[in-house]
N, C-alpha and C. Protein backbone atom coordinates (compact mmCIF):
# COMPACT_ATOMS: atom_id res chain seq x y z
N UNK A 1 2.55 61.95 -94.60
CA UNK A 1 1.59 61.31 -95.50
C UNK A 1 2.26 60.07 -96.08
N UNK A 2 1.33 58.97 -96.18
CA UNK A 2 2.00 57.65 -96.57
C UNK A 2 1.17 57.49 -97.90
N UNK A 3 2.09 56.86 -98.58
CA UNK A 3 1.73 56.61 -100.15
C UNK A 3 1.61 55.33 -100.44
N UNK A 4 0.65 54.30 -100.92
CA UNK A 4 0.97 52.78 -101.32
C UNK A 4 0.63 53.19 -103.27
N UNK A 5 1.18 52.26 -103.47
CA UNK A 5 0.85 52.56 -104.94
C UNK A 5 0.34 50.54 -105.19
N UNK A 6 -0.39 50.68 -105.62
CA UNK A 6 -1.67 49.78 -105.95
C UNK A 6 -1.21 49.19 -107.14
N UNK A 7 -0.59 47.98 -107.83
CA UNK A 7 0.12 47.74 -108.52
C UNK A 7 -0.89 46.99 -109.93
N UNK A 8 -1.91 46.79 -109.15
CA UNK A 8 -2.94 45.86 -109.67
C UNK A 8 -2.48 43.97 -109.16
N UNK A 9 -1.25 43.71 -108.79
CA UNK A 9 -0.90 42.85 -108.53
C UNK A 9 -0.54 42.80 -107.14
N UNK A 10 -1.25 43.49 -106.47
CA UNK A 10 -0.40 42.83 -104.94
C UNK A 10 -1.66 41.40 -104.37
N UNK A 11 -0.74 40.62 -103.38
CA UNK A 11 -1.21 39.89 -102.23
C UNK A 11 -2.21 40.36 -101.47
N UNK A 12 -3.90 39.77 -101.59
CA UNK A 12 -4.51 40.42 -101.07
C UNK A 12 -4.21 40.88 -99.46
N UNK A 13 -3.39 40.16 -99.10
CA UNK A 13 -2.32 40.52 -97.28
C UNK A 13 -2.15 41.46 -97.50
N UNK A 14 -1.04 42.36 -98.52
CA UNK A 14 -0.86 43.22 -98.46
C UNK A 14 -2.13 44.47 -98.57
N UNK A 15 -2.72 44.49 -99.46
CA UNK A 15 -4.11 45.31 -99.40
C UNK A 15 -4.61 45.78 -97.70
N UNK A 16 -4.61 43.98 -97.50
CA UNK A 16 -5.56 44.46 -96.28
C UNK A 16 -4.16 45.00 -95.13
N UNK A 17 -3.13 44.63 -95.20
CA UNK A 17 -1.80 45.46 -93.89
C UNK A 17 -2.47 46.73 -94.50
N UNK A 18 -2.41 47.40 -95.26
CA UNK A 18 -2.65 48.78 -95.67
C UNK A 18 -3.45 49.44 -95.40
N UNK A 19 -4.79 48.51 -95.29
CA UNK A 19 -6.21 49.12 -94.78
C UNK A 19 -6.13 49.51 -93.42
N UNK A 20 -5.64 48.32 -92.45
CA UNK A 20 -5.30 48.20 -91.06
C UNK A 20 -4.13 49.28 -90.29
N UNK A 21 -3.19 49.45 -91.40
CA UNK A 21 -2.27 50.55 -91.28
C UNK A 21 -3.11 51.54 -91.29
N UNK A 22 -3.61 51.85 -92.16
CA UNK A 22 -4.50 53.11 -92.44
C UNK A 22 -5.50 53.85 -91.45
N UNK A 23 -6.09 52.37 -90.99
CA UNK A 23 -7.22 53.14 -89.71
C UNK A 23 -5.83 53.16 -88.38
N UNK A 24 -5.15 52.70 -88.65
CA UNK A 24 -4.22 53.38 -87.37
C UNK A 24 -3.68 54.69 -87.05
N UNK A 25 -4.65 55.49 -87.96
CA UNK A 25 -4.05 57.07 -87.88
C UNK A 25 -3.14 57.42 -89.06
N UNK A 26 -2.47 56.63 -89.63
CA UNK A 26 -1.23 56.90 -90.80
C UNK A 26 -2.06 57.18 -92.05
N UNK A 27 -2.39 58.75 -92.15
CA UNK A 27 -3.33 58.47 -93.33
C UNK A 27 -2.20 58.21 -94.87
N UNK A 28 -3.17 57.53 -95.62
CA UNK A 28 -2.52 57.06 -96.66
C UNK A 28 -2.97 56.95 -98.05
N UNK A 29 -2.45 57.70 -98.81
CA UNK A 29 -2.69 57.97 -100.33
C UNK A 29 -2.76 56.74 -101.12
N UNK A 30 -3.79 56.32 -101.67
CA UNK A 30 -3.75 54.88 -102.58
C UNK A 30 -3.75 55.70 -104.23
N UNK A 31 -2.78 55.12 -104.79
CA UNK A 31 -2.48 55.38 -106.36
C UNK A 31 -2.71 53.83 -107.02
N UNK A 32 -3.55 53.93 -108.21
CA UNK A 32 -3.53 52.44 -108.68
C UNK A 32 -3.43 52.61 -110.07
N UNK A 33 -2.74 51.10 -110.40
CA UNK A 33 -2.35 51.43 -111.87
C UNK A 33 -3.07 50.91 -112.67
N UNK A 34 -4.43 50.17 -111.80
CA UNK A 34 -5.35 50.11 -112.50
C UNK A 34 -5.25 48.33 -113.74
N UNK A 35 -5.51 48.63 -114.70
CA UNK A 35 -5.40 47.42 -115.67
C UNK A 35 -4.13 47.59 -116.37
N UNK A 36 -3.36 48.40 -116.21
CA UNK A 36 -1.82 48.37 -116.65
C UNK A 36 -1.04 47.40 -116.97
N UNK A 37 -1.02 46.25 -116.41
CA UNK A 37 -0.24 45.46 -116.79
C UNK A 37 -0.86 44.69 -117.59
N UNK A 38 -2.33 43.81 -117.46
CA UNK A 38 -3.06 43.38 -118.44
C UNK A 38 -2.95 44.17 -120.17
N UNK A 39 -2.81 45.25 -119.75
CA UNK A 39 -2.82 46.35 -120.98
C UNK A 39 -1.99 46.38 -121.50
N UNK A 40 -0.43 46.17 -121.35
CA UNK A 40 0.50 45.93 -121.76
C UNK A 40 1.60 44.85 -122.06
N UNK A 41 0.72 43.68 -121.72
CA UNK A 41 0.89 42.53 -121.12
C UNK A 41 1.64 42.38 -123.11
N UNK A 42 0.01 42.21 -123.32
CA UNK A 42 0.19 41.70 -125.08
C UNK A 42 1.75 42.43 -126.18
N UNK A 43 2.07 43.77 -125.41
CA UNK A 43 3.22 44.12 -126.55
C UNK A 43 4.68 43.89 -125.82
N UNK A 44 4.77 43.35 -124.48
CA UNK A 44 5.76 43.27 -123.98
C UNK A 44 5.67 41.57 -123.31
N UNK A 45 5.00 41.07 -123.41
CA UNK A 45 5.19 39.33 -123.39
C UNK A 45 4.96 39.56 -121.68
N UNK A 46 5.51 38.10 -120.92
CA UNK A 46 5.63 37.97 -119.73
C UNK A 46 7.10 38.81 -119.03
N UNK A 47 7.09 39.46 -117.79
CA UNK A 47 8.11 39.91 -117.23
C UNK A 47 9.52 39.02 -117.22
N UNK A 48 10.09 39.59 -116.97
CA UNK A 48 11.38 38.54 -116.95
C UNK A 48 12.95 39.24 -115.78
N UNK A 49 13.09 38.50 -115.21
CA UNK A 49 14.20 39.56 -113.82
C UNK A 49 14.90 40.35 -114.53
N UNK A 50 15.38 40.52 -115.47
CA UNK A 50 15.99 41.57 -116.38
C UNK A 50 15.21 41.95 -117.55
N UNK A 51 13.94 42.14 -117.13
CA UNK A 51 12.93 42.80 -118.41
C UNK A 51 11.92 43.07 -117.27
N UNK A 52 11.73 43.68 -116.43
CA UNK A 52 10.47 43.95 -115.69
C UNK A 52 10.01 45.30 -116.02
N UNK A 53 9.65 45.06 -116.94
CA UNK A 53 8.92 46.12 -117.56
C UNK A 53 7.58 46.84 -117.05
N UNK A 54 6.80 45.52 -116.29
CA UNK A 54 5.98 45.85 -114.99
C UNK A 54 5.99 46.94 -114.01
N UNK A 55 7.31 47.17 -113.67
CA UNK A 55 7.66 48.05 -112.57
C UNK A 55 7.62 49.43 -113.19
N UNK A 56 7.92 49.65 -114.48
CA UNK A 56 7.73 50.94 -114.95
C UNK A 56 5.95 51.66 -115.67
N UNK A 57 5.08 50.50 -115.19
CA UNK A 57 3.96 50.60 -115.71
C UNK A 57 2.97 50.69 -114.95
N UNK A 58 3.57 49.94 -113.85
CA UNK A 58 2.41 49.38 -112.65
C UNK A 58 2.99 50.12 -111.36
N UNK A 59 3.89 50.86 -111.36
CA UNK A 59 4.72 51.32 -110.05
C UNK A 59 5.15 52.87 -110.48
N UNK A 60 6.01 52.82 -111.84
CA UNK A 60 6.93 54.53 -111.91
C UNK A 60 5.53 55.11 -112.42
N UNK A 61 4.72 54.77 -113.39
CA UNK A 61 3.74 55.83 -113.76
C UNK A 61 2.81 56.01 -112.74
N UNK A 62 2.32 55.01 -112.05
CA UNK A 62 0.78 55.44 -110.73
C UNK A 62 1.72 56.92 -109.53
N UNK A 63 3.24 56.43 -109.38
CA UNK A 63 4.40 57.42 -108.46
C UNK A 63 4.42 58.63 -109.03
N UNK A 64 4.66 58.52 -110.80
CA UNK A 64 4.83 59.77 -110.89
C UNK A 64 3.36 60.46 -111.20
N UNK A 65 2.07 59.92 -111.57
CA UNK A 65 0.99 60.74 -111.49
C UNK A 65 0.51 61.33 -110.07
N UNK A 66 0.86 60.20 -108.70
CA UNK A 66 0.60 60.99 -107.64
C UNK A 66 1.97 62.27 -107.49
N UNK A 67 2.96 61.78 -107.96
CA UNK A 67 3.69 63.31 -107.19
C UNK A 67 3.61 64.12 -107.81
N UNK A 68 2.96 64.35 -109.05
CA UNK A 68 2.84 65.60 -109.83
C UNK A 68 1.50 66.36 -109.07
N UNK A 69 1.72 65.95 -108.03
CA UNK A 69 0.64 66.61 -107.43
C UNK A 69 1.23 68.14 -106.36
N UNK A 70 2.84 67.52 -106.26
CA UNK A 70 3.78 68.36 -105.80
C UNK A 70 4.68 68.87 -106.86
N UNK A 71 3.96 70.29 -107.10
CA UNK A 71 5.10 70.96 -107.97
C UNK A 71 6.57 71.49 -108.00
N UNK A 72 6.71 71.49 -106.49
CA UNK A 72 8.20 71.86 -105.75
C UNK A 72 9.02 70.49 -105.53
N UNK A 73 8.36 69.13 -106.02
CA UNK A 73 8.75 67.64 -105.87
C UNK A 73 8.75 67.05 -104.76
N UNK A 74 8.61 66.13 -104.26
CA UNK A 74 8.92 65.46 -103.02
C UNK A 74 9.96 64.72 -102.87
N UNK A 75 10.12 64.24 -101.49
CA UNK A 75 11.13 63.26 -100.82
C UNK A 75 10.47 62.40 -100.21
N UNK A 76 10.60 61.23 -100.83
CA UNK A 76 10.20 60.19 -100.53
C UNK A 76 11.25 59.07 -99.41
N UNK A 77 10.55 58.52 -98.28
CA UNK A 77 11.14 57.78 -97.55
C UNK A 77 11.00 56.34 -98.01
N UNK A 78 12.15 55.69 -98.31
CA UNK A 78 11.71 54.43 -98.66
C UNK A 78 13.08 53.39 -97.91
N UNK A 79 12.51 52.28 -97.66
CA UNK A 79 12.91 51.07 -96.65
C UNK A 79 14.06 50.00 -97.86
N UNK A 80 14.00 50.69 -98.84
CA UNK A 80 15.52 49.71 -99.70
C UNK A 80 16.60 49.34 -99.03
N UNK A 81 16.93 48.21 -98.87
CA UNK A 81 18.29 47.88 -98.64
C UNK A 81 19.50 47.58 -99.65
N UNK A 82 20.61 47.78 -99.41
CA UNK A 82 21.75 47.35 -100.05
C UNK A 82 21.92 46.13 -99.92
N UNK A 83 21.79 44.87 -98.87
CA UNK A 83 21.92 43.95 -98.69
C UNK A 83 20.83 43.07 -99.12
N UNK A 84 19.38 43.63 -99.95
CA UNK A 84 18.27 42.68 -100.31
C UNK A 84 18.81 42.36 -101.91
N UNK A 85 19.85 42.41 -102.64
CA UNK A 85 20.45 42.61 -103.50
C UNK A 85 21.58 42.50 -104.30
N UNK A 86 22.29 42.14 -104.72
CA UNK A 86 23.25 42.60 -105.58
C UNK A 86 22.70 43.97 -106.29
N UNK A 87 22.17 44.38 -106.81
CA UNK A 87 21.56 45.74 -107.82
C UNK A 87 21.24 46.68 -106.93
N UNK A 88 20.52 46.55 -105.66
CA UNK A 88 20.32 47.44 -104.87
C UNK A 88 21.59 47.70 -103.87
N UNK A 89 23.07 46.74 -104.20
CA UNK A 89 24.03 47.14 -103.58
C UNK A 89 24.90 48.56 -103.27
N UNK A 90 24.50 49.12 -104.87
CA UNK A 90 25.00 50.20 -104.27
C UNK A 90 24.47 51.55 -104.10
N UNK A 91 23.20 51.60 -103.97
CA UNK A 91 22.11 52.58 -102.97
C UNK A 91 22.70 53.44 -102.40
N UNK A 92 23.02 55.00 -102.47
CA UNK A 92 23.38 55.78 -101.92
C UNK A 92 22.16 56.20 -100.47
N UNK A 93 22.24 57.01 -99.79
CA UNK A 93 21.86 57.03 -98.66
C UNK A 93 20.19 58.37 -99.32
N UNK A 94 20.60 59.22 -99.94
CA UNK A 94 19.85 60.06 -100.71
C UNK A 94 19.69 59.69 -102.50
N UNK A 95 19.04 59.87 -103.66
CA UNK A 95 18.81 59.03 -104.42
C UNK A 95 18.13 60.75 -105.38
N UNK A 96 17.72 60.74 -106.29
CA UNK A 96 17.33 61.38 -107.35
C UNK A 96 16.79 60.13 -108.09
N UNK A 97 14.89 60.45 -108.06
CA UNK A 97 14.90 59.09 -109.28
C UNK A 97 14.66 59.84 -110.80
N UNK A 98 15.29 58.83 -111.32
CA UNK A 98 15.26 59.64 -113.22
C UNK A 98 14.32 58.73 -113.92
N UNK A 99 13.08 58.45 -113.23
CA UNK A 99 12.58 58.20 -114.17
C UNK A 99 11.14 58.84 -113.57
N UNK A 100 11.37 59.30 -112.41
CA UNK A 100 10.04 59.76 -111.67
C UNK A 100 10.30 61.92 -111.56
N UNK A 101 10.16 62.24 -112.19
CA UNK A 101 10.26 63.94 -111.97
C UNK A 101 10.22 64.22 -110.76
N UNK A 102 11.33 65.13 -110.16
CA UNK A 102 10.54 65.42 -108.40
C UNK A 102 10.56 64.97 -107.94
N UNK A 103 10.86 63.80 -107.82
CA UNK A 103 10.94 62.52 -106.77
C UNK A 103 12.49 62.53 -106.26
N UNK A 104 12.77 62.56 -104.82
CA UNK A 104 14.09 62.73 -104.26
C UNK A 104 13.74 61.23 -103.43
N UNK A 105 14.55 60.31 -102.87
CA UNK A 105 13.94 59.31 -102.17
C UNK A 105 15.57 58.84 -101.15
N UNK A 106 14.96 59.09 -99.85
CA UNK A 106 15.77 59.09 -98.59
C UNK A 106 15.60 57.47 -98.13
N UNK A 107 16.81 56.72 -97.87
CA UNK A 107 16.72 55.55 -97.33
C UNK A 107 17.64 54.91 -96.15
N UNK A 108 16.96 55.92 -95.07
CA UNK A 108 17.29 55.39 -93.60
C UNK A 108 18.00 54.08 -93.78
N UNK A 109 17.37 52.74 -93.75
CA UNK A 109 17.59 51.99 -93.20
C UNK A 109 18.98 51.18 -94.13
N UNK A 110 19.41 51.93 -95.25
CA UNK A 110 20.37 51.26 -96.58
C UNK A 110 21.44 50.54 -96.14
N UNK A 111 21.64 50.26 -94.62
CA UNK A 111 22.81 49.66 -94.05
C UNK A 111 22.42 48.94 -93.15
N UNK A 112 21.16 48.38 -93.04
CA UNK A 112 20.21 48.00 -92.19
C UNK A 112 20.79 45.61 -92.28
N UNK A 113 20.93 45.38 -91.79
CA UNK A 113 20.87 43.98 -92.45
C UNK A 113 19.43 43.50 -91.77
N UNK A 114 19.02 42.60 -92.45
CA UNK A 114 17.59 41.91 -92.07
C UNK A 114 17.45 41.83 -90.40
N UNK A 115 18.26 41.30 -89.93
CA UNK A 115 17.82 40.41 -88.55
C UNK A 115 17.61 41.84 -87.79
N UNK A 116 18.50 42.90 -88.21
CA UNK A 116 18.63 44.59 -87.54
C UNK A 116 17.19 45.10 -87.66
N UNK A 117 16.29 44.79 -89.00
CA UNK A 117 14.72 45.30 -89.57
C UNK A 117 13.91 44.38 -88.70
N UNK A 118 14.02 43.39 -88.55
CA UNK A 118 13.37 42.38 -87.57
C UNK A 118 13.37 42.78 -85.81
N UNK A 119 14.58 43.16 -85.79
CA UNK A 119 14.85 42.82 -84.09
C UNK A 119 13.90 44.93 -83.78
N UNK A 120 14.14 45.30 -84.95
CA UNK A 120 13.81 46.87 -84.32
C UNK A 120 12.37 46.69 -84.39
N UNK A 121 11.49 46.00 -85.38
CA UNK A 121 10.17 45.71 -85.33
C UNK A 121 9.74 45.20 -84.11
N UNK A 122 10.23 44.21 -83.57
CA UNK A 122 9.59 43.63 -82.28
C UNK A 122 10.13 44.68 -81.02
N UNK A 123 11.01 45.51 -81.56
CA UNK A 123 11.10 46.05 -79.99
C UNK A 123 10.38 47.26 -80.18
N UNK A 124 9.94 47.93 -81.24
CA UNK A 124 9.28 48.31 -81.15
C UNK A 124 7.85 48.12 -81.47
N UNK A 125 7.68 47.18 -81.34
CA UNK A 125 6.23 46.38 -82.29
C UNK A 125 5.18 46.85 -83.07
N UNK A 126 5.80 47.20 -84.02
CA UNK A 126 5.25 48.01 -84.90
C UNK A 126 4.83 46.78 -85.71
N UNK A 127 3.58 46.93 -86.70
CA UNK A 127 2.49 46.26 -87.50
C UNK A 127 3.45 46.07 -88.53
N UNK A 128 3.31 44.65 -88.93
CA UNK A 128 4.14 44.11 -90.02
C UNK A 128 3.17 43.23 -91.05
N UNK A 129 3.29 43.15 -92.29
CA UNK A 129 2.75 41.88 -93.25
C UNK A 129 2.87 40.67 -92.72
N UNK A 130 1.78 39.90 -92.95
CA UNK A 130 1.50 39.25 -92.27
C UNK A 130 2.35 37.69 -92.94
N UNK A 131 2.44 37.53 -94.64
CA UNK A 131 3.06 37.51 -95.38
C UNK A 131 4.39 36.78 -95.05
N UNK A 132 4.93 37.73 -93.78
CA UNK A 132 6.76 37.54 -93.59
C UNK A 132 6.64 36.24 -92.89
N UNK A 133 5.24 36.13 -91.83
CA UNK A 133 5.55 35.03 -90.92
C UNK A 133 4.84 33.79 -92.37
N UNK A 134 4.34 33.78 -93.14
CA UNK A 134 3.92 32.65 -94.05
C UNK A 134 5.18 32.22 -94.94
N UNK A 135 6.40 32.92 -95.03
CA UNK A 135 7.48 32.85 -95.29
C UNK A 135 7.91 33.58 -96.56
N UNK A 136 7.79 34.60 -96.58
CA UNK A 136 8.02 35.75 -97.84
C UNK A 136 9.27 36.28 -96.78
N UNK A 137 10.63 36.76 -97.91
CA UNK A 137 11.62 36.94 -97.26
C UNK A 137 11.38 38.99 -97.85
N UNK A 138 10.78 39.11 -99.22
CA UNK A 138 10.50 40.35 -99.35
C UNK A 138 9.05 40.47 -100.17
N UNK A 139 8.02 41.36 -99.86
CA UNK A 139 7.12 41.23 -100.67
C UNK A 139 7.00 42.22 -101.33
N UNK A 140 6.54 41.99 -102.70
CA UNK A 140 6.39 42.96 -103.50
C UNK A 140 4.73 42.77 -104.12
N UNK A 141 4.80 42.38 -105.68
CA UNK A 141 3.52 41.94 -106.92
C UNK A 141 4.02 40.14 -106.34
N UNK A 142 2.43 39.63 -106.66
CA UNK A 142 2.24 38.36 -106.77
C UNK A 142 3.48 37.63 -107.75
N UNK A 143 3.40 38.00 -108.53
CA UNK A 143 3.94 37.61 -109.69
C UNK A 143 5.10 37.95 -110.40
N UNK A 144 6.09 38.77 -109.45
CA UNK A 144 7.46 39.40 -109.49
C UNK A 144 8.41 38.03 -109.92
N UNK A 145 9.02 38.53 -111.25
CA UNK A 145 10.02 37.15 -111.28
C UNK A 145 11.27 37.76 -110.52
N UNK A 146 11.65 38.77 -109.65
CA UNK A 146 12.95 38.68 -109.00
C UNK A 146 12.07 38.15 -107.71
N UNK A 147 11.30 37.83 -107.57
CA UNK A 147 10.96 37.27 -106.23
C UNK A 147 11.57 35.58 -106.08
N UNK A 148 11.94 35.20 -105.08
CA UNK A 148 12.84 33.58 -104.80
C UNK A 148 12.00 32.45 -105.26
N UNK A 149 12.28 31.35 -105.90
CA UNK A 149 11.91 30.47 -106.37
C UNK A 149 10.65 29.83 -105.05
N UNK A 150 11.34 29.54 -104.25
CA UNK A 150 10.43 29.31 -103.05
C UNK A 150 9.12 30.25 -102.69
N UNK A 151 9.07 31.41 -102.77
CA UNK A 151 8.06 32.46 -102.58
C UNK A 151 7.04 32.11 -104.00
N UNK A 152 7.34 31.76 -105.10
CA UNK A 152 6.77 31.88 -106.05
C UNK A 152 5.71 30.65 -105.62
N UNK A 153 6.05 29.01 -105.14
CA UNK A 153 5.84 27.78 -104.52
C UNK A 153 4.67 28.91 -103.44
N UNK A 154 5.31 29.26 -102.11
CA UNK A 154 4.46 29.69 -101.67
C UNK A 154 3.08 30.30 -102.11
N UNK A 155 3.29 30.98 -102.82
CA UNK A 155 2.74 32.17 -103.72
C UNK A 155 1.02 30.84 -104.34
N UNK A 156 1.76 30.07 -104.97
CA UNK A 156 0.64 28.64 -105.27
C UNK A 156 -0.12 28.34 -104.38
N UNK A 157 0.66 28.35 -102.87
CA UNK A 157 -0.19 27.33 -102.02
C UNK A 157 -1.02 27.95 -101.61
N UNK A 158 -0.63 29.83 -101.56
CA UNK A 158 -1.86 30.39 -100.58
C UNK A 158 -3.09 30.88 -101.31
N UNK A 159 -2.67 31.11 -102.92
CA UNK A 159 -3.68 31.73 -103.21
C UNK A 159 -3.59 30.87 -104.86
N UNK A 160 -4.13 29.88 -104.96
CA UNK A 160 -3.97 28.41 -106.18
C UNK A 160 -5.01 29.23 -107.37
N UNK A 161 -5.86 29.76 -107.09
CA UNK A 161 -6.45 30.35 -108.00
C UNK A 161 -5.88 31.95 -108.88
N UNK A 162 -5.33 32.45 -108.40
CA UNK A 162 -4.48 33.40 -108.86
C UNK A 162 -3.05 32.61 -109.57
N UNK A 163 -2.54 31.66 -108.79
CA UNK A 163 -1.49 30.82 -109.21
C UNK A 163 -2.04 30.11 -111.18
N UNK A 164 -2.86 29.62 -110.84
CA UNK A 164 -3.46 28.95 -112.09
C UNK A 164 -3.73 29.89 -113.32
N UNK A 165 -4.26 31.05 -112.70
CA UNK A 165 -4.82 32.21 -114.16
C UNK A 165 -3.43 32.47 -114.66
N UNK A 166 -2.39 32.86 -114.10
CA UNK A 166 -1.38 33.02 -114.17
C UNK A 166 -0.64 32.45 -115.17
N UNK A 167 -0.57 30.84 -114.44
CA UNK A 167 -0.02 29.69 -115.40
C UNK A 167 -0.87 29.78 -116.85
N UNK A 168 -2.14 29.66 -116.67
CA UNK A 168 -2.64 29.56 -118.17
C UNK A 168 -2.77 31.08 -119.07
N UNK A 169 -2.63 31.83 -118.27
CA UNK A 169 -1.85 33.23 -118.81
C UNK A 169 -0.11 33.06 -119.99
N UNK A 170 0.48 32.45 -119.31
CA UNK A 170 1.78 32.55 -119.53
C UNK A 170 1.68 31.10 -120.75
N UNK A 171 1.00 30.14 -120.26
CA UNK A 171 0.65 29.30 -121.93
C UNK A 171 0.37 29.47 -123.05
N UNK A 172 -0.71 30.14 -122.87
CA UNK A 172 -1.53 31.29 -123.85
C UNK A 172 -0.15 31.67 -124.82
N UNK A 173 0.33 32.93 -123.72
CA UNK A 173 1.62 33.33 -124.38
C UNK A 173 2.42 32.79 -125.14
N UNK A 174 2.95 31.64 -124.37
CA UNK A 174 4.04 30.57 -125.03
C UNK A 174 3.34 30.23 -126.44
N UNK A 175 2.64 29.72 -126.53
CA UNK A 175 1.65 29.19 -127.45
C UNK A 175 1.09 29.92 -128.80
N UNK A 176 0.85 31.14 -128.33
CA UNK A 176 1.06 32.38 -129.55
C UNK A 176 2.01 32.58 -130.05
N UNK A 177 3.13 32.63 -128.97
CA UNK A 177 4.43 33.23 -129.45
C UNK A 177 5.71 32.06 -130.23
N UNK A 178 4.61 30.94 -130.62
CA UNK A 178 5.36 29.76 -131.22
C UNK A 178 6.35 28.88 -130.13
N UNK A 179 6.22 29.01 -128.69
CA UNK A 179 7.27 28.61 -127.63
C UNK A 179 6.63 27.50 -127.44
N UNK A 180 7.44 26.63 -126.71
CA UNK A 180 6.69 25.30 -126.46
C UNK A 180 6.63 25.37 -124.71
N UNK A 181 5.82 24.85 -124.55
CA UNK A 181 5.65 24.73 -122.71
C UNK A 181 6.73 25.00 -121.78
N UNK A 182 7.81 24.08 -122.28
CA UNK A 182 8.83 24.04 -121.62
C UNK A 182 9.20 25.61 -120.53
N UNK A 183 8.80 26.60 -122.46
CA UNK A 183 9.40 28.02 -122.11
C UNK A 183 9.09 28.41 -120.70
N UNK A 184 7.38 28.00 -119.93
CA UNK A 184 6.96 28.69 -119.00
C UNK A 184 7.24 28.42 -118.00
């Protein structure tokens, strides 16, 4: 059983790889977090690469309401690398998450380097985001600040209207919060 968890922020690409995955036989559990981040937006400001407070709102709670569906916990397979990272450097091969109950999470590929995730995709040609070839090196939320300065650029060109709510999202902010433009 495959799990996506619905962040409220993904790339509509990603949505639809999922749909397309999905009628390929891989059935797949959708968890969504719904207006979560909008909802919490106001007491925790904009995300920040060492404040992503997002990820515990929009990702650990939708994870841990689906696995409480397993009272004996699950093991989750997940595609993390050590090398997408400094922080994810040192990734053990098996994992205990402490912030998700029950959740054990196995990661095959933790020694994997990119061109190794690439070259095994095409030989075995397995369905990929479409995303990677528009030039996303990892995808996550639209709006991830650990995502690369360049992806964020991208991120504008493909979808300018999500780019813009965004921007005048984060003004708003500045602007309440006594910051001057610069901040955003």
């Amino acid at each position: 059983e495959a799990f996506y968890i619905d962040t409220g922020l993904e790339f509509p690409e990603t949505t639809r790889f999922v749909e397309e995955v999905a009628t390929g036989g891989v059935p797949v559990t959708v968890e969504k977090a719904g207006n979560a981040f909008d909802e919490n937006f106001p007491a925790f400001g904009p995300p920040a690469k060492d404040f992503r407070w997002c990820c515990k709102v929009c990702k650990l709670g939708p994870i841990t309401n689906l696995l409480s569906r397993y009272p004996k916990g699950a093991i989750t397979i997940d595609g993390k690398r050590r090398y997408e990272s400094f922080q994810r450097g040192g990734i053990s091969t098996v994992e205990k998450n402490p912030f998700v109950p029950g959740q054990m999470s196995i990661y095959p590929i933790k020694d994997w380097r990119a061109i190794e995730v690439w070259l095994y995709i095409h030989m075995e040609k397995l369905p990929y985001n479409r995303l990677y070839d528009l030039g996303f090196e990892r995808i996550g939320c639209w709006l991830c600040p650990a995502a690369l300065q360049a992806e964020y650029v991208r991120m504008r060109e493909l979808h300018p209207a999500r780019y813009e709510e965004w921007q005048n999202k984060l003004h708003r902010w500045a602007d309440e919060s006594g910051l001057t433009p610069d901040y955003v």
